[in-house]
C-alpha atoms as a PDB file:
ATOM      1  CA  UNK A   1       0.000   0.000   0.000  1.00  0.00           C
ATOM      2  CA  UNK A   2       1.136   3.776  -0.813  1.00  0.00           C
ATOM      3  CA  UNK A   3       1.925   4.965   2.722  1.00  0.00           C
ATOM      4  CA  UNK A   4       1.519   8.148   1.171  1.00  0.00           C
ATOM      5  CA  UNK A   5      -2.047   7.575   0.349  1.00  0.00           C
ATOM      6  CA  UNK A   6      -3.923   8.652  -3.353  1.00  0.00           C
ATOM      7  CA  UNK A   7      -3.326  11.817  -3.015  1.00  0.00           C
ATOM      8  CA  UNK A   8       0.243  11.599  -3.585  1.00  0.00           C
ATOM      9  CA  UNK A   9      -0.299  10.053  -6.650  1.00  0.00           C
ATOM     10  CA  UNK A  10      -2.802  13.003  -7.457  1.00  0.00           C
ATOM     11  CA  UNK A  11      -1.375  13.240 -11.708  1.00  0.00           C
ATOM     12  CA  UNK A  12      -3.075   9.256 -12.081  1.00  0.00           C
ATOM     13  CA  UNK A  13      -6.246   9.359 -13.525  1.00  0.00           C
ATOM     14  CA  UNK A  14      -7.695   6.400 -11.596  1.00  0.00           C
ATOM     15  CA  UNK A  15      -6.977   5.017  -8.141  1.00  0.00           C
ATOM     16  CA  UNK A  16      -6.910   1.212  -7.381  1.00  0.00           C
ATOM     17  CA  UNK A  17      -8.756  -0.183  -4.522  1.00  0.00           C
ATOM     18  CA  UNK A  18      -6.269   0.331  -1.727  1.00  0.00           C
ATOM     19  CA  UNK A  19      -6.300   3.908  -2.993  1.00  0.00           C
ATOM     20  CA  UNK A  20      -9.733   4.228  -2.308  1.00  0.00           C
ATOM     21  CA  UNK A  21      -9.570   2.393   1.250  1.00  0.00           C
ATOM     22  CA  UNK A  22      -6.690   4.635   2.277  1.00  0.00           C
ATOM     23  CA  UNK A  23      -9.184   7.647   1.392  1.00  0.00           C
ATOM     24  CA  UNK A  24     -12.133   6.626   2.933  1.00  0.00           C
ATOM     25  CA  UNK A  25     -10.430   5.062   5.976  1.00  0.00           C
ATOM     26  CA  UNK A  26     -12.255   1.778   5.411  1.00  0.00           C
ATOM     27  CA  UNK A  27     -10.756  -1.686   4.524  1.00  0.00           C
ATOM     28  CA  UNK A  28     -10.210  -3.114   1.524  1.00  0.00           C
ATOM     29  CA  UNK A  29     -13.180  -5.753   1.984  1.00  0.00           C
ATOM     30  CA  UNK A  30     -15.581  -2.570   2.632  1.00  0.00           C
ATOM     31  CA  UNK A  31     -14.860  -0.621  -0.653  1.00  0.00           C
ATOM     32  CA  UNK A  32     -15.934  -4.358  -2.621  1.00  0.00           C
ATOM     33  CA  UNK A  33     -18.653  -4.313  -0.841  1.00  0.00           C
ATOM     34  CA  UNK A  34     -19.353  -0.645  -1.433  1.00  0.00           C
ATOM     35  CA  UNK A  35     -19.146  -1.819  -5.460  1.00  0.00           C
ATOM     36  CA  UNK A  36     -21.063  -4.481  -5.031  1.00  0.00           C
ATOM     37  CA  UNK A  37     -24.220  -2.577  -3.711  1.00  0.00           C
ATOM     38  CA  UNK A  38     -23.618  -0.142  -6.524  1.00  0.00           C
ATOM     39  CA  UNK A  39     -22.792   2.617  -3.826  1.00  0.00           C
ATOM     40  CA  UNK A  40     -19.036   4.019  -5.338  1.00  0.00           C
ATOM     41  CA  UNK A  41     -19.018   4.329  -8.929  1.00  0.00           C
ATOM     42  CA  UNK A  42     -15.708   2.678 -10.625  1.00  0.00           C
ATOM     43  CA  UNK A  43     -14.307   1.411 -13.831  1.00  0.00           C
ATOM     44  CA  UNK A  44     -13.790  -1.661 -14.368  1.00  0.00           C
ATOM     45  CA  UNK A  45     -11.021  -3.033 -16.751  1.00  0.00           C
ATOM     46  CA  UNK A  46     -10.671  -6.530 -16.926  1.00  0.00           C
ATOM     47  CA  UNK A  47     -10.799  -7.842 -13.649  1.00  0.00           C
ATOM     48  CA  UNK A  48      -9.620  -5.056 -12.232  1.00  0.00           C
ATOM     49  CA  UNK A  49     -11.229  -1.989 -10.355  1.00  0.00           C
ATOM     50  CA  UNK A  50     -10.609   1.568 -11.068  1.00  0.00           C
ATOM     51  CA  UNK A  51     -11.699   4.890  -9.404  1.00  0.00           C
ATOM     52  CA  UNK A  52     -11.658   8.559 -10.566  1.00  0.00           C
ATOM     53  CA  UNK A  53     -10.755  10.011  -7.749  1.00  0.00           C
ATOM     54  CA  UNK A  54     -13.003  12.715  -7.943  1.00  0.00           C
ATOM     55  CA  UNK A  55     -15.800  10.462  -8.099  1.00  0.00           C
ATOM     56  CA  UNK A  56     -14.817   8.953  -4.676  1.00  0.00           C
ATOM     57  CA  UNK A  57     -14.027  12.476  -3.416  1.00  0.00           C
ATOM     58  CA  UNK A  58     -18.037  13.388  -4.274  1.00  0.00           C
ATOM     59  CA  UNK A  59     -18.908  10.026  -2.638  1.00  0.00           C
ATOM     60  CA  UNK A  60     -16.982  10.781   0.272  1.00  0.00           C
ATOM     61  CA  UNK A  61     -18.840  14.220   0.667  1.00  0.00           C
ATOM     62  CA  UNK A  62     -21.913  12.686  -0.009  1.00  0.00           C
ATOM     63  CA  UNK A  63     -25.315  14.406  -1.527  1.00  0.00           C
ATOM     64  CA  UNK A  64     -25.643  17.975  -1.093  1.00  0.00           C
ATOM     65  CA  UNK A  65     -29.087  18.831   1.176  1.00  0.00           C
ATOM     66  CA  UNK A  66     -29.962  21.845   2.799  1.00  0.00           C
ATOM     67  CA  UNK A  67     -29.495  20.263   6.424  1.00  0.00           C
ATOM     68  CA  UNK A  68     -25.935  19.457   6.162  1.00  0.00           C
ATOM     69  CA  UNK A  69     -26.832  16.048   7.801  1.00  0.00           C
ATOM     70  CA  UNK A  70     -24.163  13.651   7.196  1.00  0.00           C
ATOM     71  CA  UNK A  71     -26.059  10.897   7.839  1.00  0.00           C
ATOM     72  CA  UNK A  72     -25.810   8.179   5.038  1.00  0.00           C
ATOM     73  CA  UNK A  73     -27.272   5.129   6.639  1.00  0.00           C
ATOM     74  CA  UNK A  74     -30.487   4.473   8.463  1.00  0.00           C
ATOM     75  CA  UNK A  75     -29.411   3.590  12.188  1.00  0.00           C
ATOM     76  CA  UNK A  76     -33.229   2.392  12.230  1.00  0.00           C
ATOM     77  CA  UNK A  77     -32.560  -0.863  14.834  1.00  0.00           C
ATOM     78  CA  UNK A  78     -35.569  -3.318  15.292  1.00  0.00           C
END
């Protein structure tokens, strides 16, 4: 892994997956999962995975509403 993290490597076009881990500070296993659900757009080539990295920056912000909540789950517990 880049101990430097993505945005070291800022002139790439795409980030791998450890890229996008490092980022989000989740694990490896989370960001397939992530792309599994269809929740963080990538590119795949091959059998590989790709990420513009200001796709996973907008992600990482999440959508834009007026109450600034930055709640992206339901916490709903039954």
């Amino acid at each position: 892994m880049n101990p430097h993290g993505p945005e070291r490597r800022s002139q790439e076009a795409l980030w791998d997956v450890r890229d996008v881990a490092w980022f989000l500070k989740a694990s490896v296993s989370w960001v397939y999962k992530a792309v599994e659900r269809g929740d963080l757009p990538c590119v795949r080539i091959g059998g590989l995975l790709r990420f513009d990295a200001g796709a996973v920056r907008a992600f990482a912000v999440g959508p834009s509403d007026a109450g600034g909540s930055m709640d992206r789950t339901s916490t709903r517990r039954g």
